[in-house]
Protein backbone atom coordinates (compact mmCIF):
# COMPACT_ATOMS: atom_id res chain seq x y z
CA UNK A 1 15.37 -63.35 110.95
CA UNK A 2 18.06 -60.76 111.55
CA UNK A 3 20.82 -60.53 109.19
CA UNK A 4 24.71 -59.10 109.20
CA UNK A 5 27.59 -58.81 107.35
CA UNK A 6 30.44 -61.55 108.00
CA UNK A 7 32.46 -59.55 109.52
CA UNK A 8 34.27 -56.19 107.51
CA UNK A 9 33.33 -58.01 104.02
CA UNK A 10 29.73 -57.18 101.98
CA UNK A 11 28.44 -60.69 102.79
CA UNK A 12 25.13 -60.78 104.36
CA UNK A 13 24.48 -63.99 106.70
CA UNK A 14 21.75 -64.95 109.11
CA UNK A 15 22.27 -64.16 113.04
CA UNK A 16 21.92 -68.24 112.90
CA UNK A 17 24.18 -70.75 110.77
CA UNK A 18 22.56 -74.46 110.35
CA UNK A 19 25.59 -76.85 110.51
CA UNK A 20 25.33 -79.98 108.58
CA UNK A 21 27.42 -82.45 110.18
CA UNK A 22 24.26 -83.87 111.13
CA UNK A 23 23.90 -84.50 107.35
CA UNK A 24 24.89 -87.49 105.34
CA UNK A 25 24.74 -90.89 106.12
CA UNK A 26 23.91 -93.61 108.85
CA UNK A 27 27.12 -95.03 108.19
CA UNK A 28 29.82 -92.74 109.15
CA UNK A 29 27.99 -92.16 112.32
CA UNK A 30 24.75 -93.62 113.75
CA UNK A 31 22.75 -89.99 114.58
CA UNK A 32 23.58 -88.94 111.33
CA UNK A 33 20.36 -88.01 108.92
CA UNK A 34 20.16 -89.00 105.52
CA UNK A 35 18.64 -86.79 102.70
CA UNK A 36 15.29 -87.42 103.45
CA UNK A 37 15.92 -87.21 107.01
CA UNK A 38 17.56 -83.82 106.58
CA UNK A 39 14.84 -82.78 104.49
CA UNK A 40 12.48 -81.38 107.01
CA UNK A 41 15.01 -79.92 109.27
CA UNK A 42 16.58 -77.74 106.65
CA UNK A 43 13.17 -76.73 105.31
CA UNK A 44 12.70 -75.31 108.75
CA UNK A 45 15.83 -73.57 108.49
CA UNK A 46 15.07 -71.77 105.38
CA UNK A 47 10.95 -70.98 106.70
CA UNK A 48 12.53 -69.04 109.32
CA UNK A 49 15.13 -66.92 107.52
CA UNK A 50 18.79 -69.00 107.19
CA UNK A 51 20.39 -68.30 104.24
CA UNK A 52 24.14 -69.22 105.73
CA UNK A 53 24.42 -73.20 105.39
CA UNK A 54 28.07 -74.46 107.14
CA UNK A 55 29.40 -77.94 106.22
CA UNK A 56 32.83 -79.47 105.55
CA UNK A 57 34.58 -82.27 103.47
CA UNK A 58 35.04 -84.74 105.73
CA UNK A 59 31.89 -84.59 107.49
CA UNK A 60 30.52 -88.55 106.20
CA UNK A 61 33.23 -88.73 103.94
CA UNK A 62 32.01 -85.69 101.87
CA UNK A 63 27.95 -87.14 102.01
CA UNK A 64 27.51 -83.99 104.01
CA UNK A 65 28.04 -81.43 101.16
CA UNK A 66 26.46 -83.81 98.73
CA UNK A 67 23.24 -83.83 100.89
CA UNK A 68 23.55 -80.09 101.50
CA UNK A 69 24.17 -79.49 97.73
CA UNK A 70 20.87 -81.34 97.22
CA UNK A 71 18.68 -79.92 99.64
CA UNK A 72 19.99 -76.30 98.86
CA UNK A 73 19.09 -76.41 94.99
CA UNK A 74 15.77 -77.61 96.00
CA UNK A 75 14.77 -74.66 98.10
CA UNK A 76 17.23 -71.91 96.53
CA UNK A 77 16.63 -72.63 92.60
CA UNK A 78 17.69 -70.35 90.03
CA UNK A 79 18.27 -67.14 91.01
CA UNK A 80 17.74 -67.25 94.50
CA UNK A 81 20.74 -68.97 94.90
CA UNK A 82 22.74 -65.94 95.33
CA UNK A 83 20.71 -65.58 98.41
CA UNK A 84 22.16 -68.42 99.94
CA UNK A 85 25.07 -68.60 101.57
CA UNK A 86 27.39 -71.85 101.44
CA UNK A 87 30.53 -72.85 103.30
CA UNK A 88 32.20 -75.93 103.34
CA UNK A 89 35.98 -76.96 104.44
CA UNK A 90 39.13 -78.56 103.81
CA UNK A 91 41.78 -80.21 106.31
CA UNK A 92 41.09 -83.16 107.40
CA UNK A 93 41.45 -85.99 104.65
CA UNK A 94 37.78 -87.31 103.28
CA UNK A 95 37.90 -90.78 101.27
CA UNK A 96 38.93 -92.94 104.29
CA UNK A 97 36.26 -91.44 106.54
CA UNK A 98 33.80 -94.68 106.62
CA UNK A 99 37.01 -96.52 107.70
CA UNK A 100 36.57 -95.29 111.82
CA UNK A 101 40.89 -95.32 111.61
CA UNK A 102 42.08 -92.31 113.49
CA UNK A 103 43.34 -89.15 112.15
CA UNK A 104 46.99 -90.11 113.17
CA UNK A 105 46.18 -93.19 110.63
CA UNK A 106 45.39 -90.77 107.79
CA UNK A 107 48.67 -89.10 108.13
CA UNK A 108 50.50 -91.98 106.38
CA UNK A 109 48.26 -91.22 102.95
CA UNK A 110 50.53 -88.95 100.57
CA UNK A 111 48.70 -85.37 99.61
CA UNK A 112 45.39 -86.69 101.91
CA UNK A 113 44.89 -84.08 104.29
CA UNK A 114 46.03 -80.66 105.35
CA UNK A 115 46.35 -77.45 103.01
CA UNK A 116 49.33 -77.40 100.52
CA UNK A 117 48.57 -76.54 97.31
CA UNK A 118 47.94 -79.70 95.26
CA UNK A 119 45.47 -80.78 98.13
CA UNK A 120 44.10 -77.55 98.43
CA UNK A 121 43.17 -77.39 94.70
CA UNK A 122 41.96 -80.79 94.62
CA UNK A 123 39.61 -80.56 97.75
CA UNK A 124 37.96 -77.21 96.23
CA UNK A 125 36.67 -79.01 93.00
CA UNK A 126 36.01 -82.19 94.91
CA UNK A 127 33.71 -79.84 97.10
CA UNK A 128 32.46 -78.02 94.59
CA UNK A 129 31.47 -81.25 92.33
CA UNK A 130 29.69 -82.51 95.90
CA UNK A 131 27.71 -79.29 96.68
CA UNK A 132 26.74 -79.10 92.81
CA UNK A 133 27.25 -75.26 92.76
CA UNK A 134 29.97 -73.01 90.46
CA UNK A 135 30.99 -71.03 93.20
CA UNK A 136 31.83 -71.64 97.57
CA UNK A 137 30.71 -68.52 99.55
CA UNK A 138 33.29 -69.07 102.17
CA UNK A 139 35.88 -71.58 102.21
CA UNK A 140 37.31 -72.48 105.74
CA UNK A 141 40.51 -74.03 106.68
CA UNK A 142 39.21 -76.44 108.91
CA UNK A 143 42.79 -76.54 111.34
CA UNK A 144 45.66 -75.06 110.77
CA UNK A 145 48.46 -76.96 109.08
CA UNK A 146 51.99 -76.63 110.75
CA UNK A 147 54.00 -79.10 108.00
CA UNK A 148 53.36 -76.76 105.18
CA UNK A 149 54.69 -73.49 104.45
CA UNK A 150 52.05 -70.46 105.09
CA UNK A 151 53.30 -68.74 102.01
CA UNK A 152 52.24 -71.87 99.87
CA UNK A 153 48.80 -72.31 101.62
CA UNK A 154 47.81 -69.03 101.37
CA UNK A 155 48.68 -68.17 97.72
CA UNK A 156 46.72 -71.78 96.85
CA UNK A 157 44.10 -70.30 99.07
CA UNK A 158 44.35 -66.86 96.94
CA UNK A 159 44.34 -68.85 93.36
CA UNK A 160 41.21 -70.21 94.21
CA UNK A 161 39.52 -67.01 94.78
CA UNK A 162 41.41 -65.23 91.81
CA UNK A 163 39.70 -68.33 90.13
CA UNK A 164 36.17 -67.68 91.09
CA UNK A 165 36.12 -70.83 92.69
CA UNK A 166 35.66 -69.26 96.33
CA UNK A 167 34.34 -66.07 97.44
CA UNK A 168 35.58 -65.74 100.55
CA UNK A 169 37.99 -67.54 102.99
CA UNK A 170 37.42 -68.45 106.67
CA UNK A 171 39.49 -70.04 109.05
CA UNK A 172 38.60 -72.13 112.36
CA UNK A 173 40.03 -73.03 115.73
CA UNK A 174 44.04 -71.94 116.25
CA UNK A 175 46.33 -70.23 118.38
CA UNK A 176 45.57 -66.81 118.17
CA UNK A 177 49.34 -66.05 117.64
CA UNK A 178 48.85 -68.41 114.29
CA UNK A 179 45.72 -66.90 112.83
CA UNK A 180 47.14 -63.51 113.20
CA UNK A 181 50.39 -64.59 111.50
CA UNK A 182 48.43 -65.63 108.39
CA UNK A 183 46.57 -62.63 108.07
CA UNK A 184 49.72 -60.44 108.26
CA UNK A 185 51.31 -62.11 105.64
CA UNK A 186 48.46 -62.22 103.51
CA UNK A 187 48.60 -58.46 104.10
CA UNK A 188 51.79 -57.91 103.14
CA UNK A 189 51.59 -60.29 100.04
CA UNK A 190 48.77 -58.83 98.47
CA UNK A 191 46.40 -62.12 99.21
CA UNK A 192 43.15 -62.34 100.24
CA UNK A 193 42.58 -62.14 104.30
CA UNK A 194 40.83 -64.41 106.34
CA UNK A 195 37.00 -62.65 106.58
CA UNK A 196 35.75 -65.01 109.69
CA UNK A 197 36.83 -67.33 112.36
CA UNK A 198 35.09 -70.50 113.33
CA UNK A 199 36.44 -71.38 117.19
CA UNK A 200 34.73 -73.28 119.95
CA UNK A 201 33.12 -71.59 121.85
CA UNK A 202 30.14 -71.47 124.59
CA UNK A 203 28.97 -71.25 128.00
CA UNK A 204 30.99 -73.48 129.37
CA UNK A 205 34.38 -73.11 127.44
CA UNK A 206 35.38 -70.02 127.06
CA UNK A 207 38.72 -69.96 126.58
CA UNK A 208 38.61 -68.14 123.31
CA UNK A 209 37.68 -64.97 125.55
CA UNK A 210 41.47 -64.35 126.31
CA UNK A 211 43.61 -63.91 122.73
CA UNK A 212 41.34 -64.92 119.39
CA UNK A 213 37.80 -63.41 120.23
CA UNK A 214 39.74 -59.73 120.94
CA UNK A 215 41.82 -60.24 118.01
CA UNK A 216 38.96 -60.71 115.66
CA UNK A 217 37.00 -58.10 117.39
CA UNK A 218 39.51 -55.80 116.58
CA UNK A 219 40.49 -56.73 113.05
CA UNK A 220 36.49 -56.99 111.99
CA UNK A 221 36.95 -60.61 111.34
CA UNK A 222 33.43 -62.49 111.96
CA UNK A 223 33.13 -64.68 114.89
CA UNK A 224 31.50 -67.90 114.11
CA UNK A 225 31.45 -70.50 116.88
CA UNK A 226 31.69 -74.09 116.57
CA UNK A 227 29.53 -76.32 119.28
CA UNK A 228 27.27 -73.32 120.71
CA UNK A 229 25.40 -76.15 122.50
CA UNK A 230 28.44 -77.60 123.52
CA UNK A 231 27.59 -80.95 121.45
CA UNK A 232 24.27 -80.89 123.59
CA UNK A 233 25.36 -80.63 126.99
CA UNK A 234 23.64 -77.25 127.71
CA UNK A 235 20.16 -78.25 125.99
CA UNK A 236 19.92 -81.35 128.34
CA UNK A 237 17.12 -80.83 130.60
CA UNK A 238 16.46 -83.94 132.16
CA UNK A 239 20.22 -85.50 132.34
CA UNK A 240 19.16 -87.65 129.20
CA UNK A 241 22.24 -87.71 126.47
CA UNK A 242 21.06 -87.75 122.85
CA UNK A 243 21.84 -90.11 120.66
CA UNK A 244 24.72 -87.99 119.51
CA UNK A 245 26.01 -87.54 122.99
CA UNK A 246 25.60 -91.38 124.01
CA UNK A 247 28.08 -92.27 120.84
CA UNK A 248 30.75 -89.39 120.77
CA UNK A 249 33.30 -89.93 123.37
CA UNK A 250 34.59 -86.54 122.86
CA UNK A 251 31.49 -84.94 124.41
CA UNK A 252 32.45 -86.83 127.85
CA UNK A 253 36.21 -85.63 126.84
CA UNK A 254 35.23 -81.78 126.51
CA UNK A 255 32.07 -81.28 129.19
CA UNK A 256 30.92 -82.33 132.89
CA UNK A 257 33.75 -80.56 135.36
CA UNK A 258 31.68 -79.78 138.48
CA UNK A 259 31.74 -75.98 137.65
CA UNK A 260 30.08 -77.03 133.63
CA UNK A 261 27.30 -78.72 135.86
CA UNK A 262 26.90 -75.38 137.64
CA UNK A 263 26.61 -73.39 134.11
CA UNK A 264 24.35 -75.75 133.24
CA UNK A 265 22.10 -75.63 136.42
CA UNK A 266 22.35 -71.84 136.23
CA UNK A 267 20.98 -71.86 132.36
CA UNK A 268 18.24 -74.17 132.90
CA UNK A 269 17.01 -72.06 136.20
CA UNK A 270 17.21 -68.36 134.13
CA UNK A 271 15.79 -70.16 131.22
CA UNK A 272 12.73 -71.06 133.07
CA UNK A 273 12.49 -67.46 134.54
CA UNK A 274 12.52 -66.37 131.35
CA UNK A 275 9.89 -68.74 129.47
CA UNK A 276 12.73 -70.44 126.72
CA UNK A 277 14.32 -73.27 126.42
CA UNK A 278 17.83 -73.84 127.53
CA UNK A 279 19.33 -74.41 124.22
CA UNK A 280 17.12 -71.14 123.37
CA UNK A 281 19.58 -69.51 126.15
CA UNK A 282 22.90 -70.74 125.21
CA UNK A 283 22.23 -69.30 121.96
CA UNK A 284 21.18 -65.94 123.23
CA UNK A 285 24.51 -65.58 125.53
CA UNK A 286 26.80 -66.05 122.61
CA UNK A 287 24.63 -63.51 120.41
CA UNK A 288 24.69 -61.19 123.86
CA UNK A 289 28.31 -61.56 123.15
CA UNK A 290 28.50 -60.45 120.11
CA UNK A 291 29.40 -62.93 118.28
CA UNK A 292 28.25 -62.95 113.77
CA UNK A 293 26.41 -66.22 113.55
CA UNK A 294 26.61 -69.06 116.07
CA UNK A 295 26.35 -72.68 113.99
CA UNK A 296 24.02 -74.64 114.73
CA UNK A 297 23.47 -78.10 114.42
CA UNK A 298 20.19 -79.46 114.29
CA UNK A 299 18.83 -82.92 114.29
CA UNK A 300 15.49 -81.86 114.46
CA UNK A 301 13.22 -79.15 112.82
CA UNK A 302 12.36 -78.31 116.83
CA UNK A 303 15.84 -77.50 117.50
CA UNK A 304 16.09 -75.19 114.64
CA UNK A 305 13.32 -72.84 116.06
CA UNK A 306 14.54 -73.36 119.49
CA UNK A 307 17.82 -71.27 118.07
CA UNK A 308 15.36 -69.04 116.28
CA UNK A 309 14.01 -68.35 119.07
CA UNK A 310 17.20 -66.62 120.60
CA UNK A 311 16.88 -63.80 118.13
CA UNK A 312 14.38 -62.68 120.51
CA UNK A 313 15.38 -62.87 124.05
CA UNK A 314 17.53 -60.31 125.43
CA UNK A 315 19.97 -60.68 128.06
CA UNK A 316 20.83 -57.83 131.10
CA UNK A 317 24.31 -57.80 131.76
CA UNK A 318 23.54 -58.77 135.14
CA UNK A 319 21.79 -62.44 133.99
CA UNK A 320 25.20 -62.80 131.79
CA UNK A 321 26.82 -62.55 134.82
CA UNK A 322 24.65 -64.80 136.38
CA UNK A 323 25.10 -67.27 133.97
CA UNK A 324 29.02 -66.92 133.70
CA UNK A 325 29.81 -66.77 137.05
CA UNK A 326 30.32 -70.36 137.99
CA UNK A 327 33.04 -70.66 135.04
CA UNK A 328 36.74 -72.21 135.77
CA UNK A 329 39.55 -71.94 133.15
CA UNK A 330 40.94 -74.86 131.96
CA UNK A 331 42.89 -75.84 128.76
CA UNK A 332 42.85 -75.04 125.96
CA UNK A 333 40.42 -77.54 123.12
CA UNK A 334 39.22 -78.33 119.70
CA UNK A 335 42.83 -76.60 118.17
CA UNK A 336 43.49 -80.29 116.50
């Protein structure tokens, strides 16, 4: 395993993040692993190096962290616990997330959801209590929240750190124009900054390429994309969806314009020139891109090593441009 420091900060994290939305229960969605499930897969994770462990709040109505919490005081006891590395997130609202009502539903709930202060302090012990650990390594905004003031998200966000609650904050996918707004006026208020940026990102969408991914380049905020795999697309090899994939109408919303089949066919034929997998590929790109820690989501302990794996392939600038080539712009997703 490789490791790196999240961006300009002292915090050393894997090349590889496991994401555990995959983690929690059955009932919030049907691919999702319980604790014995995700037993073996995160096992794997830790064999081969991870020590940076992403989750979030809402993911099966907070079962996610509670499974991760488990699993990661099980194979980081005591002291090795500060080798770990644990982020979780807070937006979206979390008790009515077995309900399958919309996120325009959860709106009408008073102090539910986004990040002003009283929700902001509540979600951090609520997460903390879940994960059963004293401290958050890197607490993420999950969206950004344009019905409260930045000023009063920020200082909460601040507090909490100042607390020893959180050690370091992390946003996700915005308007570049937005993220760099926050991070001014943390600047100029004394707050803490934003150390990474979670964004979607991946072979075929790539529209963070044009504003964010330069911006955080720039400002030595770590990149940390969301759906390397594009939720599976790219690691199909026979046109089979995964269970995952056969479920989550957002997939067939996000992936399959004639020029994402064309990525995709170009992947699958380098990948067999090279001897990996394709998912083993996709991985490799974004690191070829530079990008911190890509997070991956793993179902199985096989798709774990198959991102592992990427660590060691290397990329000439002329297969990137191989594999890029086929790429059309298109609009902008994942900001809500």
């Amino acid at each position: 395993m490789q490791y790196v420091r999240l961006g300009a900060s002292g915090l050393e994290v894997s090349r590889l993040c496991l994401g555990t939305l995959t983690f929690g229960s059955p009932r919030w969605r049907p691919w999702i692993l319980d604790e014995a499930g995700a037993r073996p897969v995160f096992r794997r994770a830790v064999e081969l190096g991870i020590n940076f462990f992403d989750t979030a709040d809402t993911y099966s109505g907070g079962e996610s962290e509670v499974v991760t919490g488990r699993l990661l005081a099980e194979m980081f006891p005591g002291a090795r616990r500060e080798e770990a590395v644990v982020a979780t997130k807070v937006f979206n609202p979390v008790d009515l997330a077995f309900e399958g009502v919309d996120h325009a539903s959860f709106r009408r709930r008073p102090n539910a959801d986004g990040l002003g202060r009283k929700r902001i302090f509540h979600a951090v012990d609520a997460s903390l209590k879940r994960l059963g650990v004293d401290y958050i390594d890197l607490y993420q905004v999950h969206r950004f929240d344009p019905h409260t003031p930045l000023e009063e998200t920020l200082e909460a966000l601040h507090d909490v750190v100042k607390a020893g609650k959180v050690r370091y904050l992390g946003a996700s996918s915005m308007w570049a124009w937005q993220f760099a707004r926050l991070q001014q006026l943390a600047k100029e208020r004394g707050w803490t900054r934003f150390a990474s940026m979670q964004n979607h990102y991946n072979l075929v969408y790539r529209e963070e390429e044009r504003e964010m991914i330069p911006l955080c380049q720039d400002s030595g905020v770590a990149l940390l994309p969301w759906s390397p795999l594009a939720r599976g697309f790219l690691a199909s090899t026979d046109g089979a969806a995964s269970a995952r994939a056969e479920a989550d109408e957002t997939t067939r919303k996000f992936y399959g314009r004639p020029s994402d089949l064309q990525v995709r066919d170009r992947l699958r034929t380098l990948a067999e020139r090279k001897g990996v997998s394709p998912a083993t590929l996709a991985y490799a790109w974004l690191l070829h891109k530079g990008v911190t820690s890509p997070i991956a989501g793993a179902s199985k302990a096989l798709q774990v090593e198959q991102a592992v794996a990427a660590l060691d392939v290397r990329l000439t600038v002329e297969e990137a441009r191989e594999l890029e080539a086929p790429y059309e712009a298109r609009a902008v997703l994942g900001h809500s």
